[in-house]
C-alpha atoms as a PDB file:
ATOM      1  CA  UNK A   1       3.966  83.225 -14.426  1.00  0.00           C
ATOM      2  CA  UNK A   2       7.413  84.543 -16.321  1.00  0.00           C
ATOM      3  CA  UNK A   3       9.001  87.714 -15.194  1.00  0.00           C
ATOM      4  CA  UNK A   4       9.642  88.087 -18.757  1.00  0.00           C
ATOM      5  CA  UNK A   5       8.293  91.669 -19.916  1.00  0.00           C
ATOM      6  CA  UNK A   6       6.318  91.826 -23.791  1.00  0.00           C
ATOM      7  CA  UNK A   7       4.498  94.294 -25.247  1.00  0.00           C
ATOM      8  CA  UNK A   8       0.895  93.886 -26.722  1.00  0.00           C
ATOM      9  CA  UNK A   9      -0.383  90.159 -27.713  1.00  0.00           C
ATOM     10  CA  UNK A  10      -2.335  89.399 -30.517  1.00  0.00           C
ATOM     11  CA  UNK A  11      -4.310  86.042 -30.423  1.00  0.00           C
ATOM     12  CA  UNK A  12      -5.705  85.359 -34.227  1.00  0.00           C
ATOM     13  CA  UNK A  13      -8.323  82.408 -34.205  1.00  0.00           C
ATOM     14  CA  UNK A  14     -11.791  82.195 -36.247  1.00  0.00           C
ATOM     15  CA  UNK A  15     -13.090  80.137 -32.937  1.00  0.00           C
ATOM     16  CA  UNK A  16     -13.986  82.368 -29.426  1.00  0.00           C
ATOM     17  CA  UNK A  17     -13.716  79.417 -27.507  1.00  0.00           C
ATOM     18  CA  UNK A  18     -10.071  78.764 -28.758  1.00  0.00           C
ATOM     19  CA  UNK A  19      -9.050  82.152 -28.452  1.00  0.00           C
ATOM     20  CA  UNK A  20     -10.639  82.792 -25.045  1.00  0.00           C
ATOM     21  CA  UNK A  21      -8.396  79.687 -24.114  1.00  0.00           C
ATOM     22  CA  UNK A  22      -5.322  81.306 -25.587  1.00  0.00           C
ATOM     23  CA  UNK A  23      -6.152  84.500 -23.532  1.00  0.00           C
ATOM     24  CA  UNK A  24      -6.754  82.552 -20.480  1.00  0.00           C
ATOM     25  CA  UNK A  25      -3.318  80.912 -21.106  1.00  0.00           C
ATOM     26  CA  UNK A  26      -1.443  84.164 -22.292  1.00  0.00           C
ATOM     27  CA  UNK A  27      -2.552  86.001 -18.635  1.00  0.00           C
ATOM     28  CA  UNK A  28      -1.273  83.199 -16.902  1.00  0.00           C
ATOM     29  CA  UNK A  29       2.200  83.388 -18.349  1.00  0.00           C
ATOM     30  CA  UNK A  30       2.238  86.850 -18.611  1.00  0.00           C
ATOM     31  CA  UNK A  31       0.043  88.415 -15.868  1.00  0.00           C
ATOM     32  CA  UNK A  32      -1.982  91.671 -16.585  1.00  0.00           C
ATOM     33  CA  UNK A  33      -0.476  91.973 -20.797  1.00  0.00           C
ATOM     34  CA  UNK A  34      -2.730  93.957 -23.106  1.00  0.00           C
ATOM     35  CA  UNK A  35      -4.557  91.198 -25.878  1.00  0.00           C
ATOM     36  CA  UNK A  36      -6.535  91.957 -28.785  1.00  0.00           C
ATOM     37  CA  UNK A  37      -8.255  89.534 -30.486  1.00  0.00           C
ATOM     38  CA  UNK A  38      -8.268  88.592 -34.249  1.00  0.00           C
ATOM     39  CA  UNK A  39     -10.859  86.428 -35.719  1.00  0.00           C
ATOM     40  CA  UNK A  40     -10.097  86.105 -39.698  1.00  0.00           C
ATOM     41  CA  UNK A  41      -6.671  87.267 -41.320  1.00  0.00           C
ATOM     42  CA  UNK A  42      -8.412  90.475 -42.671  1.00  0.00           C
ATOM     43  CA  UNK A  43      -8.377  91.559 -39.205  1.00  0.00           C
ATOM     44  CA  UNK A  44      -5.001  90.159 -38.113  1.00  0.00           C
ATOM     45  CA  UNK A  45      -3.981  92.526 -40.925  1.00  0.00           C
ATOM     46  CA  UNK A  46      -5.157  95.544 -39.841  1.00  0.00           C
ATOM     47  CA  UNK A  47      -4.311  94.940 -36.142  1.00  0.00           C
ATOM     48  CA  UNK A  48      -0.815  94.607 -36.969  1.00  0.00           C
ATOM     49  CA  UNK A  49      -0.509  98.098 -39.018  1.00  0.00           C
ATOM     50  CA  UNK A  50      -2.023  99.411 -36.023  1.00  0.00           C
ATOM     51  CA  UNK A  51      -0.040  98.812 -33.077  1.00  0.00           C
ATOM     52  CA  UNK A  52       3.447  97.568 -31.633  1.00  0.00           C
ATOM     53  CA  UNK A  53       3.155  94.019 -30.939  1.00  0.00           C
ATOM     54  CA  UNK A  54       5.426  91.798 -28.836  1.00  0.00           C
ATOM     55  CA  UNK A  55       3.840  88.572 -29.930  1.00  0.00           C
ATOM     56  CA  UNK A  56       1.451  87.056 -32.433  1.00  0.00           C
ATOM     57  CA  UNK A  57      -0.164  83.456 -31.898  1.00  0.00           C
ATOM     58  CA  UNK A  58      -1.634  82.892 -35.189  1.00  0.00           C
ATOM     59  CA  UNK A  59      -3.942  80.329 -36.016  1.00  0.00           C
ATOM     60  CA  UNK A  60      -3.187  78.388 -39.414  1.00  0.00           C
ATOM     61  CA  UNK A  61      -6.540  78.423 -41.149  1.00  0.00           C
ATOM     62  CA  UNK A  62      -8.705  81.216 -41.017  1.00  0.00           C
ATOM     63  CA  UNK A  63     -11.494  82.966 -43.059  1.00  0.00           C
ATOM     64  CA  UNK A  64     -10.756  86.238 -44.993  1.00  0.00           C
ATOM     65  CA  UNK A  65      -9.441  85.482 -48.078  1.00  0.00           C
ATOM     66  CA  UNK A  66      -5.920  84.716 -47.647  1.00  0.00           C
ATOM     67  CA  UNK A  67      -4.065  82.066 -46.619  1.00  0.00           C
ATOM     68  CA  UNK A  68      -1.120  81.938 -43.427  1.00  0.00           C
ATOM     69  CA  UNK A  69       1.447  82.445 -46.296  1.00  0.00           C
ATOM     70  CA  UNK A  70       0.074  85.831 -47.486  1.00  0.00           C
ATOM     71  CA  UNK A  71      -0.717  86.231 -43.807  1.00  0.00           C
ATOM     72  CA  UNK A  72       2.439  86.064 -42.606  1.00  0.00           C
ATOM     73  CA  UNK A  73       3.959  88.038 -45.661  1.00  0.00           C
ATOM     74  CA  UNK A  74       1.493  91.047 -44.625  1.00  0.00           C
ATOM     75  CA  UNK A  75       2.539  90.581 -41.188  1.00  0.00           C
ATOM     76  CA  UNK A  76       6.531  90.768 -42.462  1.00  0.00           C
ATOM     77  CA  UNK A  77       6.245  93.760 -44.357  1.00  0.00           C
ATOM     78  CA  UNK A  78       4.929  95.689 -41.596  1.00  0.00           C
ATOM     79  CA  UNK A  79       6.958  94.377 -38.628  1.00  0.00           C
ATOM     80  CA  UNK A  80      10.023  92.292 -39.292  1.00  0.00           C
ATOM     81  CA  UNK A  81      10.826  91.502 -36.014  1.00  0.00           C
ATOM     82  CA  UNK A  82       7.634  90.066 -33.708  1.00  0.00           C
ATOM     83  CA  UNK A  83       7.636  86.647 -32.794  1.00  0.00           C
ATOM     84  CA  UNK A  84       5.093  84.630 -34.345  1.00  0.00           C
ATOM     85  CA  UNK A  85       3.840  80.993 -32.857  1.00  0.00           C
ATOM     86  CA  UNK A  86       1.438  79.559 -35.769  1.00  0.00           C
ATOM     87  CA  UNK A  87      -1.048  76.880 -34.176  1.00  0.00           C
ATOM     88  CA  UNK A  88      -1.829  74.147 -36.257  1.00  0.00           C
ATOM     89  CA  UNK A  89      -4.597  71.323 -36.590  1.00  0.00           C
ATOM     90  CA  UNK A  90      -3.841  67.760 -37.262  1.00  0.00           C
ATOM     91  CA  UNK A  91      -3.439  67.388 -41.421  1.00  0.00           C
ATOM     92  CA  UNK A  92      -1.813  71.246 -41.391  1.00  0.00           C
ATOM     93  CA  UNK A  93       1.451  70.428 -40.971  1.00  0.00           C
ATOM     94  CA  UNK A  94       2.078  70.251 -45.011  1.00  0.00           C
ATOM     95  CA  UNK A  95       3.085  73.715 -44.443  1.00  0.00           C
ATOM     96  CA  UNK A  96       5.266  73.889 -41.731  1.00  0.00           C
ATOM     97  CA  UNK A  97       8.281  74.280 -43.919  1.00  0.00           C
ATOM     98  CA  UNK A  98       6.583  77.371 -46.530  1.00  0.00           C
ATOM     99  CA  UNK A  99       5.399  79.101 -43.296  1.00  0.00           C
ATOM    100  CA  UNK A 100       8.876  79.194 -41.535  1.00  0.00           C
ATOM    101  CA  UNK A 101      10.314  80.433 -44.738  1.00  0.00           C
ATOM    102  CA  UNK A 102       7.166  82.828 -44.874  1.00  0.00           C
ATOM    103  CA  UNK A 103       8.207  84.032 -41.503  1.00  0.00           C
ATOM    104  CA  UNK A 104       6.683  82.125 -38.854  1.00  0.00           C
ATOM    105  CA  UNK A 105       9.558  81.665 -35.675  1.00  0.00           C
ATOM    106  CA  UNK A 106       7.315  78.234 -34.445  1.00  0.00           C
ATOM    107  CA  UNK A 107       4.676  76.277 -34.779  1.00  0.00           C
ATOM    108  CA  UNK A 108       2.640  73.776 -32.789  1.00  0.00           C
ATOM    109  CA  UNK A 109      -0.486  71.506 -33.043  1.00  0.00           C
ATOM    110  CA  UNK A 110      -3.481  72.632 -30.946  1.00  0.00           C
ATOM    111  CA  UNK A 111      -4.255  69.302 -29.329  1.00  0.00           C
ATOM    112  CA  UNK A 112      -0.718  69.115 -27.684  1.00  0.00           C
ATOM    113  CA  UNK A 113      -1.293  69.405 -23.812  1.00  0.00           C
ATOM    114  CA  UNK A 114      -1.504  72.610 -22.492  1.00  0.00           C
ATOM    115  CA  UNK A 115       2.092  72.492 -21.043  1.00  0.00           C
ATOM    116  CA  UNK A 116       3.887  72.227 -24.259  1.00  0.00           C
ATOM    117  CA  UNK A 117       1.621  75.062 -25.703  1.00  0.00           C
ATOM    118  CA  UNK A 118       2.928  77.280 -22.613  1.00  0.00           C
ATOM    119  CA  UNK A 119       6.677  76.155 -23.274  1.00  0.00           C
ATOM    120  CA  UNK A 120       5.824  76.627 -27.184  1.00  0.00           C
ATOM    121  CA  UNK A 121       4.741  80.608 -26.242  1.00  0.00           C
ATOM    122  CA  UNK A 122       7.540  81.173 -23.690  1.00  0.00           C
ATOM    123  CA  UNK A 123      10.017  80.153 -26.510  1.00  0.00           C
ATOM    124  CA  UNK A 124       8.908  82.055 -29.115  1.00  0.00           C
ATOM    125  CA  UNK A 125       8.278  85.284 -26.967  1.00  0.00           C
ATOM    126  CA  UNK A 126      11.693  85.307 -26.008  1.00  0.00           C
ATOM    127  CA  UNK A 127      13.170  85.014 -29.630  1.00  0.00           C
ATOM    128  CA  UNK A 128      13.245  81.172 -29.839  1.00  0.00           C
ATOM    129  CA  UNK A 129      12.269  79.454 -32.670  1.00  0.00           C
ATOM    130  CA  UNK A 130      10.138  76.423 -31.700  1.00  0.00           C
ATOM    131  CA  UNK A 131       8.832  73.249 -33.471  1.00  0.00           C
ATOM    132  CA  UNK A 132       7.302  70.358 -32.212  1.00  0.00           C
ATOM    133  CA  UNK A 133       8.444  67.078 -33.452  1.00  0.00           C
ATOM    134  CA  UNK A 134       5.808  66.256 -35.459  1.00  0.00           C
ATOM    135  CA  UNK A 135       5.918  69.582 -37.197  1.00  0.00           C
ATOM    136  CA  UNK A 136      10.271  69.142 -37.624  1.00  0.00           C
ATOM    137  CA  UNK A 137       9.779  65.952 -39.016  1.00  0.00           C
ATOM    138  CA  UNK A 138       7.304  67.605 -41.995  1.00  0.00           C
ATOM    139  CA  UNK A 139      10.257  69.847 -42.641  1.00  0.00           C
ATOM    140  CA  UNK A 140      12.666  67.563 -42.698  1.00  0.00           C
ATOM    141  CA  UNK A 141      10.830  65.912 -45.373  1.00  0.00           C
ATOM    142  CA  UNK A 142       9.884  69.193 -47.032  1.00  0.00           C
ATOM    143  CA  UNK A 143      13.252  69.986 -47.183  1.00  0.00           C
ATOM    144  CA  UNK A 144      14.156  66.448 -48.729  1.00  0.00           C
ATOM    145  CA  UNK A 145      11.427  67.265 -50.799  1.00  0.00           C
ATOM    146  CA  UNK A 146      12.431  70.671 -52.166  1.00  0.00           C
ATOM    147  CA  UNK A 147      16.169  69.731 -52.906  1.00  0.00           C
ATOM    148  CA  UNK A 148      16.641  68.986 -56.566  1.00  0.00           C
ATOM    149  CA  UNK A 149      18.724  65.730 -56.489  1.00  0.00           C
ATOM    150  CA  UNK A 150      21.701  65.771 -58.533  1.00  0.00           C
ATOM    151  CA  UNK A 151      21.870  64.032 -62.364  1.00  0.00           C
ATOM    152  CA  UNK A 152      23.899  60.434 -60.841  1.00  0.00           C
ATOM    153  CA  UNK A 153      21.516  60.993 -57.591  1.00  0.00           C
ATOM    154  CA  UNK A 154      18.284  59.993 -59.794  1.00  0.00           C
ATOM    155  CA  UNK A 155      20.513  56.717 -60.940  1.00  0.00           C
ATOM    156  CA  UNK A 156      20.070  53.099 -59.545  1.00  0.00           C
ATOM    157  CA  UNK A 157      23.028  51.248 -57.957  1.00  0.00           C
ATOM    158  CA  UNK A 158      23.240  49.115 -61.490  1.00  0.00           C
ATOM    159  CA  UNK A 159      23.143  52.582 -63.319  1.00  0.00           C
ATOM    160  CA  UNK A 160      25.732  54.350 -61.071  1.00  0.00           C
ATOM    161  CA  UNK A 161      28.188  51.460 -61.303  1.00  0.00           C
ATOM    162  CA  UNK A 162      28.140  51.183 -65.149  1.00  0.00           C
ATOM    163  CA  UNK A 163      28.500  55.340 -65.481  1.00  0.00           C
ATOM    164  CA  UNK A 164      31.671  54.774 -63.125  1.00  0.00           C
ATOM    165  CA  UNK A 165      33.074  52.174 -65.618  1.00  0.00           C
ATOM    166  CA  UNK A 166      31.812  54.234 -68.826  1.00  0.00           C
ATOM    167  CA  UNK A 167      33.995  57.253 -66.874  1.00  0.00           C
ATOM    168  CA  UNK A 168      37.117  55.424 -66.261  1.00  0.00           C
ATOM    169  CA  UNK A 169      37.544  54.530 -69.882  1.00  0.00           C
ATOM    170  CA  UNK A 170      36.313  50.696 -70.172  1.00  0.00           C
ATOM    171  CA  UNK A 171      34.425  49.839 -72.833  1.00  0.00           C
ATOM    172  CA  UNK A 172      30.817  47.999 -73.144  1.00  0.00           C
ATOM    173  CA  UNK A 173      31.963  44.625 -73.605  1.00  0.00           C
ATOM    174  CA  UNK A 174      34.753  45.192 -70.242  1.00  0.00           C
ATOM    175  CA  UNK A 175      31.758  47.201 -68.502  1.00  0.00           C
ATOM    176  CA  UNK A 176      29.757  43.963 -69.291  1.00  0.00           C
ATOM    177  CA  UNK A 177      32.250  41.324 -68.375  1.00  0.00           C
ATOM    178  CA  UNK A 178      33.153  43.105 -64.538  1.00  0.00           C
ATOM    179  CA  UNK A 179      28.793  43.020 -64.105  1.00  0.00           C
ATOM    180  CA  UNK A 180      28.367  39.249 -65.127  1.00  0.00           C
ATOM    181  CA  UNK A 181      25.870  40.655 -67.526  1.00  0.00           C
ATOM    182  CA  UNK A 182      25.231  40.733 -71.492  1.00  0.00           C
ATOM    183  CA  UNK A 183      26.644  43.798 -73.188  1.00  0.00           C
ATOM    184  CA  UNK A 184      22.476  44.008 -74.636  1.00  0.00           C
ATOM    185  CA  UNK A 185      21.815  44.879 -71.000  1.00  0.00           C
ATOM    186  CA  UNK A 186      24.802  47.096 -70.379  1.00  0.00           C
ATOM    187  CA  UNK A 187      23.381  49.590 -73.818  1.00  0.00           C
ATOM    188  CA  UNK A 188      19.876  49.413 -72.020  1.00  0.00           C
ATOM    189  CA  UNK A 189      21.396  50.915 -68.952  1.00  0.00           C
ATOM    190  CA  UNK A 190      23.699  53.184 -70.715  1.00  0.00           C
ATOM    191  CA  UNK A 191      20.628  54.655 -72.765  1.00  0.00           C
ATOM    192  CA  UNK A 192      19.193  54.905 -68.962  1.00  0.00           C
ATOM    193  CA  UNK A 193      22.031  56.738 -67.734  1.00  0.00           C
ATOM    194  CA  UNK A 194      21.589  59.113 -70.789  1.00  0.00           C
ATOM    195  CA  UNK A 195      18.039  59.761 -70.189  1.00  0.00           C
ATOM    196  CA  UNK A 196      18.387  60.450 -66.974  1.00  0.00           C
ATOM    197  CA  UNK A 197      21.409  62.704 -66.333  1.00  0.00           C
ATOM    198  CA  UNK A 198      21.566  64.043 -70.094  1.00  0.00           C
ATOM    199  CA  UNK A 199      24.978  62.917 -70.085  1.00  0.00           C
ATOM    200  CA  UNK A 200      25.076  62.358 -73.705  1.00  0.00           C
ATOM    201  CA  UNK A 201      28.665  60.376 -74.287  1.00  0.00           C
ATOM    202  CA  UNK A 202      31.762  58.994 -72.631  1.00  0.00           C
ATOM    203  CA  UNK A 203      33.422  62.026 -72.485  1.00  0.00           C
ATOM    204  CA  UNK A 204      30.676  63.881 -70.964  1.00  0.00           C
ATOM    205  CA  UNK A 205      29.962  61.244 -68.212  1.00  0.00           C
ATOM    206  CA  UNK A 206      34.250  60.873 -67.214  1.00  0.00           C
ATOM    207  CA  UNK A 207      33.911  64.651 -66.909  1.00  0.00           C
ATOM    208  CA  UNK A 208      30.865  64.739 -65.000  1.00  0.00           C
ATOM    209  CA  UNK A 209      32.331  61.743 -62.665  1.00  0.00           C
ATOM    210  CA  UNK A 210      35.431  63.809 -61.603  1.00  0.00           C
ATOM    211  CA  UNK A 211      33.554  67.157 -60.997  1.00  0.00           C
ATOM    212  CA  UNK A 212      31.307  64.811 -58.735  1.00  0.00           C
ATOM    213  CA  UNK A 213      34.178  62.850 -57.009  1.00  0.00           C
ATOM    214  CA  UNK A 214      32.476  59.628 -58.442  1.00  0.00           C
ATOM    215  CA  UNK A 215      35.932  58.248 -59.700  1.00  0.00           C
ATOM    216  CA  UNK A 216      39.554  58.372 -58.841  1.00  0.00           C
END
């Protein structure tokens, strides 16, 4: 048990046994803490516009007609400042990165052994921010994901090498003679390049190279 004092926690879960497990777990870390249960997000709603909460362990997928992103939006606007651990199932972690962004300071999958729920809850109730590595590697590829690659990013090593050439001045036929290949192929990549970046001429793409450090 942590000597760690927190105000009221609110366990949010549409299943009784999975929230009477929470509780069971929450009193064991905390000792004698005051708990109120939530079992759909209506409810989580109007429990948190009612009280002065020092932690919320929010289950991902719940009845009552919204979803954790609306959830945790509602929750925001009322208190900016409460920790929130959501708990995940297996196939929920699509929106680990929209919930952290939403507001959530961790998350963790519900079948992870008990210990690493308890470290998960400690973390988070003392301002952490915790993820679990399954759950940091779906934002790391959310967040691959959400960047917009730049215009010579979406190009293929061919492509990038004959923009290069088309930047530093050569012409087709030089572009075509450095590559080994016909200056037929060397216009089929060029009207790649164009399509791609919307680079439209010469000019544009030895512009475009310097502003991107692509050339000398």
């Amino acid at each position: 048990m942590t000597d760690m004092a927190i105000g009221k926690i609110l366990v949010a879960d549409d299943h009784a046994i999975t929230r009477r497990g929470l509780l069971s777990m929450v009193r064991e870390i905390f000792g004698e803490v005051e708990v109120a249960e939530a079992g759909d997000s209506q409810a989580v709603v109007e429990n948190v516009s009612q009280g002065d909460w020092g932690l919320i362990l929010l289950d991902m997928m719940m009845p009552g007609g919204m979803d954790i992103l609306e959830v945790l939006g509602r929750i925001r606007d009322v208190n900016a400042g409460v920790p929130i651990l959501v708990i995940t199932a297996e196939g929920e972690v699509s929106f680990a990165v929209r919930s952290i962004k939403a507001g959530a300071n961790g998350l963790i999958n519900k079948h992870l052994p008990p210990d690493e729920l308890v470290r998960a809850i400690e973390m988070v109730a003392q301002g952490g921010t915790y993820l679990h590595a399954d759950v940091a590697a779906a934002i790391a590829r959310g967040i691959r994901e959400d960047s917009e690659p730049l215009p010579h990013e979406r190009l293929s090593e061919r492509e990038l090498e004959i923009l290069k050439g088309l930047a530093m001045g050569r012409a087709v036929k030089e572009v075509a003679a450095d590559l080994a290949i016909s200056d037929k192929t060397v216009a089929t990549y060029i009207a790649r390049i164009r399509q791609k970046t919307g680079l439209a001429n010469a000019v544009e793409m030895a512009r475009y190279a310097m502003q991107h450090d692509l050339v000398n």
